[in-house]
C-alpha atoms as a PDB file:
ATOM      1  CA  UNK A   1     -22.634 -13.722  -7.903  1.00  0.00           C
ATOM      2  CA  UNK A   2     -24.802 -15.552 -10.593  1.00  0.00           C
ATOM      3  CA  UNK A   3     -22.233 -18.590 -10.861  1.00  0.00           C
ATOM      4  CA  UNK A   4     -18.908 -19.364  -9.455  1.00  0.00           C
ATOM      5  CA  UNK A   5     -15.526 -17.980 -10.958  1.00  0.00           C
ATOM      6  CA  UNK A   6     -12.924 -20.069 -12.406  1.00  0.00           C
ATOM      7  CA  UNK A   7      -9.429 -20.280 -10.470  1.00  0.00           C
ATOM      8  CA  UNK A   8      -7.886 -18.115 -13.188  1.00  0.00           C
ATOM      9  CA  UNK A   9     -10.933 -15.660 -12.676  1.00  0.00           C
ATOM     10  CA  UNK A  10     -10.183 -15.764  -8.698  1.00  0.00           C
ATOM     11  CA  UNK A  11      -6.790 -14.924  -8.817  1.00  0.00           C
ATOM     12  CA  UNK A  12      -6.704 -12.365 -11.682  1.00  0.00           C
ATOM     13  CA  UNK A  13      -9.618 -10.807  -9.515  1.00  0.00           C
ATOM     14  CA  UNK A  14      -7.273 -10.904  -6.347  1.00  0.00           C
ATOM     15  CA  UNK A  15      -4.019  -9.942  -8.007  1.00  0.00           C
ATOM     16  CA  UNK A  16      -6.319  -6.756  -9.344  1.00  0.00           C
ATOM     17  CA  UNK A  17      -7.731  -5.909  -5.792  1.00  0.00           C
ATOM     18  CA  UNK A  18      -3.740  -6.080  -4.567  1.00  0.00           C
ATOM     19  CA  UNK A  19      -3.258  -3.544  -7.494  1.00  0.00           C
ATOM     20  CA  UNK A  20      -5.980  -1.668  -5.804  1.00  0.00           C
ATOM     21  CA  UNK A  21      -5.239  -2.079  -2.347  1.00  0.00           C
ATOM     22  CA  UNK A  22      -1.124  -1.101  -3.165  1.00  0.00           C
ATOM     23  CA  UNK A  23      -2.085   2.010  -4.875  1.00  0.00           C
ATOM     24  CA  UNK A  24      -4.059   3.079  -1.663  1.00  0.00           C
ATOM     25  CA  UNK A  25      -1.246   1.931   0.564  1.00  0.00           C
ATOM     26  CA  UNK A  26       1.180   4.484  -1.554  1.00  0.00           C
ATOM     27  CA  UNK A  27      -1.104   7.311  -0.510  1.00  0.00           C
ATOM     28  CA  UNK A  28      -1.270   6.101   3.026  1.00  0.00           C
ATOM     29  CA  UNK A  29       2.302   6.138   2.766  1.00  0.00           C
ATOM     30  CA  UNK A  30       2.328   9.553   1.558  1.00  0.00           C
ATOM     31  CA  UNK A  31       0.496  10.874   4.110  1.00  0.00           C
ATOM     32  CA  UNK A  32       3.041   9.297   6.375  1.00  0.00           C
ATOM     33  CA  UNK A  33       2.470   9.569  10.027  1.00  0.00           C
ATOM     34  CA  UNK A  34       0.844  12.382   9.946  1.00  0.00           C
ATOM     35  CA  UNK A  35      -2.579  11.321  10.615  1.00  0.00           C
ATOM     36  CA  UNK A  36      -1.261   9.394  13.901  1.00  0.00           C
ATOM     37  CA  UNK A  37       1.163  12.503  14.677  1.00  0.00           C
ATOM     38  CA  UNK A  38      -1.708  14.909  14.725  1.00  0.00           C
ATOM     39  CA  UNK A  39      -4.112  12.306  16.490  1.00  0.00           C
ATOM     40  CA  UNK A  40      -1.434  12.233  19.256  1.00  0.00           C
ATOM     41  CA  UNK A  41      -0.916  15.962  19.819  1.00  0.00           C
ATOM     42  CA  UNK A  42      -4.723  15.933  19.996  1.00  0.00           C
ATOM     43  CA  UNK A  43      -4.153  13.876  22.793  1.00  0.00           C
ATOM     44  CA  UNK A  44      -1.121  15.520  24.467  1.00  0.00           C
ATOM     45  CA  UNK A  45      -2.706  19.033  23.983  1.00  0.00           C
ATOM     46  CA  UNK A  46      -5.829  17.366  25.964  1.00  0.00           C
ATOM     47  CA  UNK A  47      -3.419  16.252  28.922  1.00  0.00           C
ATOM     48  CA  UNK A  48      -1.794  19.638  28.848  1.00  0.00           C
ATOM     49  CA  UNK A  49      -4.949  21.615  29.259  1.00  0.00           C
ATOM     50  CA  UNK A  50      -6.234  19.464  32.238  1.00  0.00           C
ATOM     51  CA  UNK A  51      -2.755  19.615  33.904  1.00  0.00           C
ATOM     52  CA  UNK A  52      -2.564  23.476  33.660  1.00  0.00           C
ATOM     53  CA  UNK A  53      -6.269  23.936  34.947  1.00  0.00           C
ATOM     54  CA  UNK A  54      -5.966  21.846  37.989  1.00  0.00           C
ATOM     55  CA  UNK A  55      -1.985  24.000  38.101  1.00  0.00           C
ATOM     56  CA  UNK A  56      -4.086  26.933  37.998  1.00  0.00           C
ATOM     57  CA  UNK A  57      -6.626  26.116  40.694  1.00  0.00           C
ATOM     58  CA  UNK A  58      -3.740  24.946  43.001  1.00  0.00           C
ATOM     59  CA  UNK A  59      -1.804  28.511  42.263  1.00  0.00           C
ATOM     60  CA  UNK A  60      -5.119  30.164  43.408  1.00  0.00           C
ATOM     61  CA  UNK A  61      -5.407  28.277  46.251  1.00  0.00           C
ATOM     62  CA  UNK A  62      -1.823  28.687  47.392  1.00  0.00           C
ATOM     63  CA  UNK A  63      -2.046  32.244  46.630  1.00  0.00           C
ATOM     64  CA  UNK A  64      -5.130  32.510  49.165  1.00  0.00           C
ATOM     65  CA  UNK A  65      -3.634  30.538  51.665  1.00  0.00           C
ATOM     66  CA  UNK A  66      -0.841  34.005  51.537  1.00  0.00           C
ATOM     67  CA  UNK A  67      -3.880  35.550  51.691  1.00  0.00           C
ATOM     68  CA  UNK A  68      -5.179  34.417  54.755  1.00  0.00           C
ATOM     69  CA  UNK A  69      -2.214  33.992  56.677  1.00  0.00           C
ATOM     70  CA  UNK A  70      -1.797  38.287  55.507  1.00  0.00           C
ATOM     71  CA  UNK A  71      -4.861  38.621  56.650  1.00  0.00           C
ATOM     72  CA  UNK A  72      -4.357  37.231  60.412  1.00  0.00           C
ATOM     73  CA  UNK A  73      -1.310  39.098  60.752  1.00  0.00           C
ATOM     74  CA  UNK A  74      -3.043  42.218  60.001  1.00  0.00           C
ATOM     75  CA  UNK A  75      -5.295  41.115  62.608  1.00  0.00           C
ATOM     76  CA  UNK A  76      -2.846  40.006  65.075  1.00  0.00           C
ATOM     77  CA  UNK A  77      -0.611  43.682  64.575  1.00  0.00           C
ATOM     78  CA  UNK A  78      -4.226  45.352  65.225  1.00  0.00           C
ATOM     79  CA  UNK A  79      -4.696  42.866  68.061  1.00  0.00           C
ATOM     80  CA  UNK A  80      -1.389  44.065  69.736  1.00  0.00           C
ATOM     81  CA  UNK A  81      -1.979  47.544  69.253  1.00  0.00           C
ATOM     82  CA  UNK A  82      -4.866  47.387  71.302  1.00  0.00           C
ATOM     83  CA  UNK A  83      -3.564  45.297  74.027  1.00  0.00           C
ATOM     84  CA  UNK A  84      -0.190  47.812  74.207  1.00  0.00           C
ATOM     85  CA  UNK A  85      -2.525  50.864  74.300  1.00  0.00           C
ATOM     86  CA  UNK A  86      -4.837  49.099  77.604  1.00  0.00           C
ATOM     87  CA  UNK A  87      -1.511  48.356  79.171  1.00  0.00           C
ATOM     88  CA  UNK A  88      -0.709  52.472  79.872  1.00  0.00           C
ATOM     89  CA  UNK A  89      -4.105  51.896  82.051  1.00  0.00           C
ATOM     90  CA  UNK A  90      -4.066  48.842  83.777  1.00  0.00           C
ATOM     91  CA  UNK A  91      -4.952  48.756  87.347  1.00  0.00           C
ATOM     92  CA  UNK A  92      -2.949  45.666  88.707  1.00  0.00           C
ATOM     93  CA  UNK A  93      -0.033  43.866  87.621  1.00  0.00           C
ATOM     94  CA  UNK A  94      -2.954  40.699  87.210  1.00  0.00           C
ATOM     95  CA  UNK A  95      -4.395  42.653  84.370  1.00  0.00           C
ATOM     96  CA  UNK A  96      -1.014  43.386  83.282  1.00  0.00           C
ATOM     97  CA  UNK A  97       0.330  40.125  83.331  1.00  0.00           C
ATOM     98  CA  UNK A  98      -2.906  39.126  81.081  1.00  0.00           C
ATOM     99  CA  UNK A  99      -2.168  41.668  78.556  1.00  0.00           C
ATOM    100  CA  UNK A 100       1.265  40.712  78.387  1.00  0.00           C
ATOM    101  CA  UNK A 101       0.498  36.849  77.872  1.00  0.00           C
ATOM    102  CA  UNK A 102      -1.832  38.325  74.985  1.00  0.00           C
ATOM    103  CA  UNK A 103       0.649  40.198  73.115  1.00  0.00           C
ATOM    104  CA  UNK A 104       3.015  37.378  73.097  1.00  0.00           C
ATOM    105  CA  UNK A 105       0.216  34.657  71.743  1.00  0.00           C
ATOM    106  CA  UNK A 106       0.069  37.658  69.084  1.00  0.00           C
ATOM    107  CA  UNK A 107       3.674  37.964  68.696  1.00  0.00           C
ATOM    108  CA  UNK A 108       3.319  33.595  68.140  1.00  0.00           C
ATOM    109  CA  UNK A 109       0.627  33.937  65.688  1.00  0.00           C
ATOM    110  CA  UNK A 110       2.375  36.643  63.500  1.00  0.00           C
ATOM    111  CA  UNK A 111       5.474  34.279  63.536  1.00  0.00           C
ATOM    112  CA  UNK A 112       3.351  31.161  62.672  1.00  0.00           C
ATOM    113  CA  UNK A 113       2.305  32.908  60.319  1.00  0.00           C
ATOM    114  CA  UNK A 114       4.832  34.237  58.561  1.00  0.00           C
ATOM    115  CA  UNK A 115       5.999  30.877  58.550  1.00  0.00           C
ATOM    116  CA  UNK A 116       3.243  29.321  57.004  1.00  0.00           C
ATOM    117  CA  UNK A 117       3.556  32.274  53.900  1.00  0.00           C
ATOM    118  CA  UNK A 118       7.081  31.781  52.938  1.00  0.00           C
ATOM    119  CA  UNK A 119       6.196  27.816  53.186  1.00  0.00           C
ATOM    120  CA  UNK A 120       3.242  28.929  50.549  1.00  0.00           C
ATOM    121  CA  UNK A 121       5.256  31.232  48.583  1.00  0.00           C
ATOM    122  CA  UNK A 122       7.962  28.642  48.111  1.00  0.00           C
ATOM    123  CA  UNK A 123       5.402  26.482  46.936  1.00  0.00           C
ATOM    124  CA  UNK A 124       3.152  28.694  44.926  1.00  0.00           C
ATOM    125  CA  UNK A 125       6.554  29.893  42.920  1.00  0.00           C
ATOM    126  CA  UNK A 126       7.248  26.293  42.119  1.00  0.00           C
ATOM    127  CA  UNK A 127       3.593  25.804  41.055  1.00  0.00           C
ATOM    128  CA  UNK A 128       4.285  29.011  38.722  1.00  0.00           C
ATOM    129  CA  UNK A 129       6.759  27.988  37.575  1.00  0.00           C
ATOM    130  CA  UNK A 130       5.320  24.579  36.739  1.00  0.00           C
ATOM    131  CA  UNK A 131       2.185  26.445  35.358  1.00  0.00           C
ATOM    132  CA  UNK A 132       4.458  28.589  33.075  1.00  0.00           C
ATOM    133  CA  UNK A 133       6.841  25.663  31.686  1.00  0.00           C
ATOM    134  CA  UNK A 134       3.116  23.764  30.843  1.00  0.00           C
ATOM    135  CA  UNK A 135       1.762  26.895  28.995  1.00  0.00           C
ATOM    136  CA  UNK A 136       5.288  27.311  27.153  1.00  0.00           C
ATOM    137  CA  UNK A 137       4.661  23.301  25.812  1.00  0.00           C
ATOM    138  CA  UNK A 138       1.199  23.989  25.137  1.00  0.00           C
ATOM    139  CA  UNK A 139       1.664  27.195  22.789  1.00  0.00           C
ATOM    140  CA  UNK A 140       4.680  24.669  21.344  1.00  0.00           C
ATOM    141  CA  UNK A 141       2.298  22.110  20.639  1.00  0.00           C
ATOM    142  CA  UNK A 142      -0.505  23.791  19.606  1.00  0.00           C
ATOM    143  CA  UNK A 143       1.734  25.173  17.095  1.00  0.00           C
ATOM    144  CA  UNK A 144       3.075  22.599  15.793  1.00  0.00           C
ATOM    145  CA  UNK A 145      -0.688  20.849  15.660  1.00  0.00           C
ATOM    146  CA  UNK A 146      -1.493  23.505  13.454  1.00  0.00           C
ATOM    147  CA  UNK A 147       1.299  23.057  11.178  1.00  0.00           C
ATOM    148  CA  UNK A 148       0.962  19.498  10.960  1.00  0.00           C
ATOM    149  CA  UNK A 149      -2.727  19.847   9.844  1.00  0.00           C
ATOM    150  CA  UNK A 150      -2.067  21.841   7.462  1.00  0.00           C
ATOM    151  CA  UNK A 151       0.221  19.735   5.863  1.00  0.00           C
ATOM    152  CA  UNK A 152      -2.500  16.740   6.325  1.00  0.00           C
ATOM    153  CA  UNK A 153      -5.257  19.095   4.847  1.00  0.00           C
ATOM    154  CA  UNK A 154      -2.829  19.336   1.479  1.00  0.00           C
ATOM    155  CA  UNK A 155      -2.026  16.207   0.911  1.00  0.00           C
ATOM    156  CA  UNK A 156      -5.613  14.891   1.376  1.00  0.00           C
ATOM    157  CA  UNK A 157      -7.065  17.973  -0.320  1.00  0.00           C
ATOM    158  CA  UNK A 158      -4.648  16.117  -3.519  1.00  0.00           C
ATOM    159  CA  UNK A 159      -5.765  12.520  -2.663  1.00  0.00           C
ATOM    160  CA  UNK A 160      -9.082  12.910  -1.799  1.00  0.00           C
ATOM    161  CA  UNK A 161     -10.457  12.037  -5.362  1.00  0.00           C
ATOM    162  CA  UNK A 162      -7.910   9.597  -6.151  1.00  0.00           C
ATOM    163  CA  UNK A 163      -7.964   8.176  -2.432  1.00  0.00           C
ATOM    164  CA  UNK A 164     -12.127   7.866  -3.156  1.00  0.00           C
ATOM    165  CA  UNK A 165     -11.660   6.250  -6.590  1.00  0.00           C
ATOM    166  CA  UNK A 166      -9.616   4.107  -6.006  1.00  0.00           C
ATOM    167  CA  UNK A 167     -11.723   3.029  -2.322  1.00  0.00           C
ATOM    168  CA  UNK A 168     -14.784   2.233  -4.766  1.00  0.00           C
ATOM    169  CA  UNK A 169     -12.912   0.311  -7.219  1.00  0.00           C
ATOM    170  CA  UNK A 170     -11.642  -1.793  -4.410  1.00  0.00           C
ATOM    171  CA  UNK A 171     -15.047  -2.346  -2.875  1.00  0.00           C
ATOM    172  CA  UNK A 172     -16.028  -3.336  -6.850  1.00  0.00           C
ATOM    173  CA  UNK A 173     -13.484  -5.756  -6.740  1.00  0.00           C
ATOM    174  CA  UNK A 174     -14.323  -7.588  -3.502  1.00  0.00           C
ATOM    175  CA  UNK A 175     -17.613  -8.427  -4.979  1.00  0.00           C
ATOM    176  CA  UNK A 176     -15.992 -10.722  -7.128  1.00  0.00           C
ATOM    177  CA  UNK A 177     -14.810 -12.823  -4.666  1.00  0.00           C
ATOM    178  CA  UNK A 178     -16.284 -14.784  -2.155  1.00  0.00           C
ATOM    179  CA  UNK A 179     -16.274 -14.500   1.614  1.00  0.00           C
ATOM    180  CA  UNK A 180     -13.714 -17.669   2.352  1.00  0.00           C
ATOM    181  CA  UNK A 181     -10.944 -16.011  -0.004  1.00  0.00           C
ATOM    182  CA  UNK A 182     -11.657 -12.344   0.651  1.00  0.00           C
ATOM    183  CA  UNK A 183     -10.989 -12.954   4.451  1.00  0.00           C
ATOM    184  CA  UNK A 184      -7.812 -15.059   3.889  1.00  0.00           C
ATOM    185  CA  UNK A 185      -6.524 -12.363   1.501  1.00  0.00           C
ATOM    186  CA  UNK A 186      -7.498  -9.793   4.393  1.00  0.00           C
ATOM    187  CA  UNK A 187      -5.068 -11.384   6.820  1.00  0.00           C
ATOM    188  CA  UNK A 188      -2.415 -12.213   4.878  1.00  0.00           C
ATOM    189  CA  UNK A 189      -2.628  -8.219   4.305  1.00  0.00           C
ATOM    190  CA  UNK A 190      -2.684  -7.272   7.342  1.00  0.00           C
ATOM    191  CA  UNK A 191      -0.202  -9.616   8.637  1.00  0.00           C
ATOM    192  CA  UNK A 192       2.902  -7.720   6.365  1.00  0.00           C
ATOM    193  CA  UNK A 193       3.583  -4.438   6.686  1.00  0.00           C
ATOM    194  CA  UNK A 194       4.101  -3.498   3.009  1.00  0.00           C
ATOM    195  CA  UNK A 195       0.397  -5.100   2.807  1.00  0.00           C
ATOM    196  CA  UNK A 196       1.093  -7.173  -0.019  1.00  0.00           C
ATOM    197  CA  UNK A 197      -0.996 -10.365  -0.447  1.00  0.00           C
ATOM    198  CA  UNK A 198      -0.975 -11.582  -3.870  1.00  0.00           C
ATOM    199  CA  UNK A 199       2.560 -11.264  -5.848  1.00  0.00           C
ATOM    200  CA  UNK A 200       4.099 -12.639  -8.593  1.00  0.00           C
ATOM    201  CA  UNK A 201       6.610 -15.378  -9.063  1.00  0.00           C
ATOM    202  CA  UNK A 202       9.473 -13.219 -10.217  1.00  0.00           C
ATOM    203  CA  UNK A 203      13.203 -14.862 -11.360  1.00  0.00           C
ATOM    204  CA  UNK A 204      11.816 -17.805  -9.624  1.00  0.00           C
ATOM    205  CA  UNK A 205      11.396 -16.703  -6.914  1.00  0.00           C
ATOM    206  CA  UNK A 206       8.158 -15.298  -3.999  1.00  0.00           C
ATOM    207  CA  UNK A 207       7.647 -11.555  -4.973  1.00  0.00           C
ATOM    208  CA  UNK A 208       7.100 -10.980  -1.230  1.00  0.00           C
ATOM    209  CA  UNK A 209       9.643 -13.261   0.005  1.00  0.00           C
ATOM    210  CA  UNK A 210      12.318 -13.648  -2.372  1.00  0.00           C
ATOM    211  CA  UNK A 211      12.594 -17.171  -1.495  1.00  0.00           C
ATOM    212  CA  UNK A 212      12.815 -19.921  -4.408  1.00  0.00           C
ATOM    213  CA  UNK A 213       9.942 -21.394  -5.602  1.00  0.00           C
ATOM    214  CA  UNK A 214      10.330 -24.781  -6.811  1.00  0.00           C
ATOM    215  CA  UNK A 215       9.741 -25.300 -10.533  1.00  0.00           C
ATOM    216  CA  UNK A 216       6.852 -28.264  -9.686  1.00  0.00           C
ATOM    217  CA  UNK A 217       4.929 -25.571  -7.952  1.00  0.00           C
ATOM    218  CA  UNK A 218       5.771 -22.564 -10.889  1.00  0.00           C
ATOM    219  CA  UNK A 219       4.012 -25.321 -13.288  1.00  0.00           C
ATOM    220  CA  UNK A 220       0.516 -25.744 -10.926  1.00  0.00           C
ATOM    221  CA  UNK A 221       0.966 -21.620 -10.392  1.00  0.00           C
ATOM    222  CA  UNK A 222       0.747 -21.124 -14.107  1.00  0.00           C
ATOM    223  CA  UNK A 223      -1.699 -23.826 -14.560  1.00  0.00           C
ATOM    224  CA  UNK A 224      -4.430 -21.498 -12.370  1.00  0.00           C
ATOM    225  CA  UNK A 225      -5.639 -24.854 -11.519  1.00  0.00           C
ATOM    226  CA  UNK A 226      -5.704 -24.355  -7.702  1.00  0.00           C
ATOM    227  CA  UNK A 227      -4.848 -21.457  -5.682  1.00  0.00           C
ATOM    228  CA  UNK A 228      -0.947 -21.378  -4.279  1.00  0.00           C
ATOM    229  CA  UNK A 229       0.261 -19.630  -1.541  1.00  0.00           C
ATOM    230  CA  UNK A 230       4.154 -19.646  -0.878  1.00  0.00           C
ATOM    231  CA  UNK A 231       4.963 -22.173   1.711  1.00  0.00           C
ATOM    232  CA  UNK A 232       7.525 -19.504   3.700  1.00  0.00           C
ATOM    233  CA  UNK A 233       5.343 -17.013   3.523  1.00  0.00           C
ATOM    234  CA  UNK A 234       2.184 -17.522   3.087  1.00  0.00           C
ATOM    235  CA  UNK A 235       1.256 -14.845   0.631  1.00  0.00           C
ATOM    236  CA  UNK A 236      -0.972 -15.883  -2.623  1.00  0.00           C
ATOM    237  CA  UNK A 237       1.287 -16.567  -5.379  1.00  0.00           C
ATOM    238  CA  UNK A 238       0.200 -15.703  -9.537  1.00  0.00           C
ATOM    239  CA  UNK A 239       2.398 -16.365 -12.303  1.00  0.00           C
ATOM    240  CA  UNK A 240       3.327 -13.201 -14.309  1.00  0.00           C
ATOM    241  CA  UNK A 241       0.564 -13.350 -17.302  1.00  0.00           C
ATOM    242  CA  UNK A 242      -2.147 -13.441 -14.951  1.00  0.00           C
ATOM    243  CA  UNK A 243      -3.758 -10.282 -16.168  1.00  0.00           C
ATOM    244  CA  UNK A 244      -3.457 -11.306 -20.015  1.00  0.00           C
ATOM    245  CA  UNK A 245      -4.864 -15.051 -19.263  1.00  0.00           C
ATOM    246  CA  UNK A 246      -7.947 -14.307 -18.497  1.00  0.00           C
ATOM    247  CA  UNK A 247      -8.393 -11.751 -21.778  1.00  0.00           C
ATOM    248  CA  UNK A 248      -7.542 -14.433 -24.005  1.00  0.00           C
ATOM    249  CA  UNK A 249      -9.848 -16.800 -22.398  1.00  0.00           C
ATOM    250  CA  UNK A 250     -13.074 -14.132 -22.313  1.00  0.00           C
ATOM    251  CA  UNK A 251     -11.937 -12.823 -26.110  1.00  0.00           C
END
């Protein structure tokens, strides 16, 4: 800036970036949640995907665990069938006693075993079944992701312009102020949720507030000899000519 503003020029250039800054808040507010809706299924769809592919790589594990305990059976039954066929030729009841103790410790692996598969099974339907419910919420979600951007992509596809105009004219704006007053008016915005930093004394009273201001302070507010801020609230406070001061002043 070539020289410093006036307090009427300060606050008519504040009250105008609040103008600003509102009309971008009403498109923000448009969009609703959206943007954060989306950004979270992003996220959940994320957690989904690693869940079922480590769901997946335990099914396939489980399922050749059943695999290997099928295969030793197979090879336990083949086992047996070999010992029962050398036991029409034994010699001596010591080779027959050997046989025998064989085709038991078959008979015990076969039911270990089996054991060990229907522990598997039990466990690889409940992974399934896990695995299945997961894939269900994922198509769900990915649905409803897809919806939900769609709806984002139209209403930004219809603010885009306005969103961008209105971004540069409140970039214009902060050039007119200077650092001290553009951070205060910063936090008072982003300390209400409405985002309202500058109002108007309206019926006597805060425009962000409602509370009374006293009519002492409604003088020095009108005056634009200082800058006021309401004492409950803390927002900036400009009487309601503010925007028509200034033009007679520069006419």
């Amino acid at each position: 800036m070539n020289k410093e503003l006036s307090i009427t020029e300060k606050l008519k250039s504040l009250f105008e970036l609040q103008l600003i800054d509102s009309e971008t808040d009403e498109i923000k507010i448009l969009k609703g949640e959206l943007p954060i809706e989306v950004s979270d299924l992003e996220d959940e769809i994320v957690g989904l995907e690693t869940r079922i592919r480590r769901l997946k790589e335990q099914v396939q594990e489980l399922e050749g665990e059943v695999g290997k305990h099928n295969a030793n059976i197979k090879e336990s039954e083949s086992l047996m069938q070999r010992y029962q066929k050398q036991m029409d030729n034994v010699k001596n009841n010591r080779e027959y006693d050997a046989l025998s103790k064989e085709l038991e410790l078959q008979r015990l692996e076969i039911q270990l075993s089996e054991k060990k598969i229907r522990e598997s099974q039990i466990n690889l339907d409940n992974k399934q079944e896990t695995l299945n419910t997961n894939l269900q919420r994922l198509e769900v979600k990915q649905k409803d992701l897809e919806t939900k951007k769609v709806e984002l992509a139209e209403i930004i596809e219809k603010t885009e312009k306005e969103e961008k105009a209105l971004f540069e004219k409140s970039e214009a704006a902060k050039k007119h102020l200077d650092e001290r007053l553009l951070k205060a008016y910063v936090k008072i915005r982003e300390n209400y949720r409405n985002g309202l930093a500058v109002v108007k004394v309206e019926r006597d009273s805060c425009g962000g507030c409602y509370n009374q201001i006293p009519p002492q302070v409604q003088l020095e507010i009108a005056m634009h000899k200082k800058i006021v801020a309401c004492e409950h609230c803390g927002r900036i406070l400009v009487d309601d000519n503010i925007l028509s001061v200034r033009q007679e002043e520069t006419a």
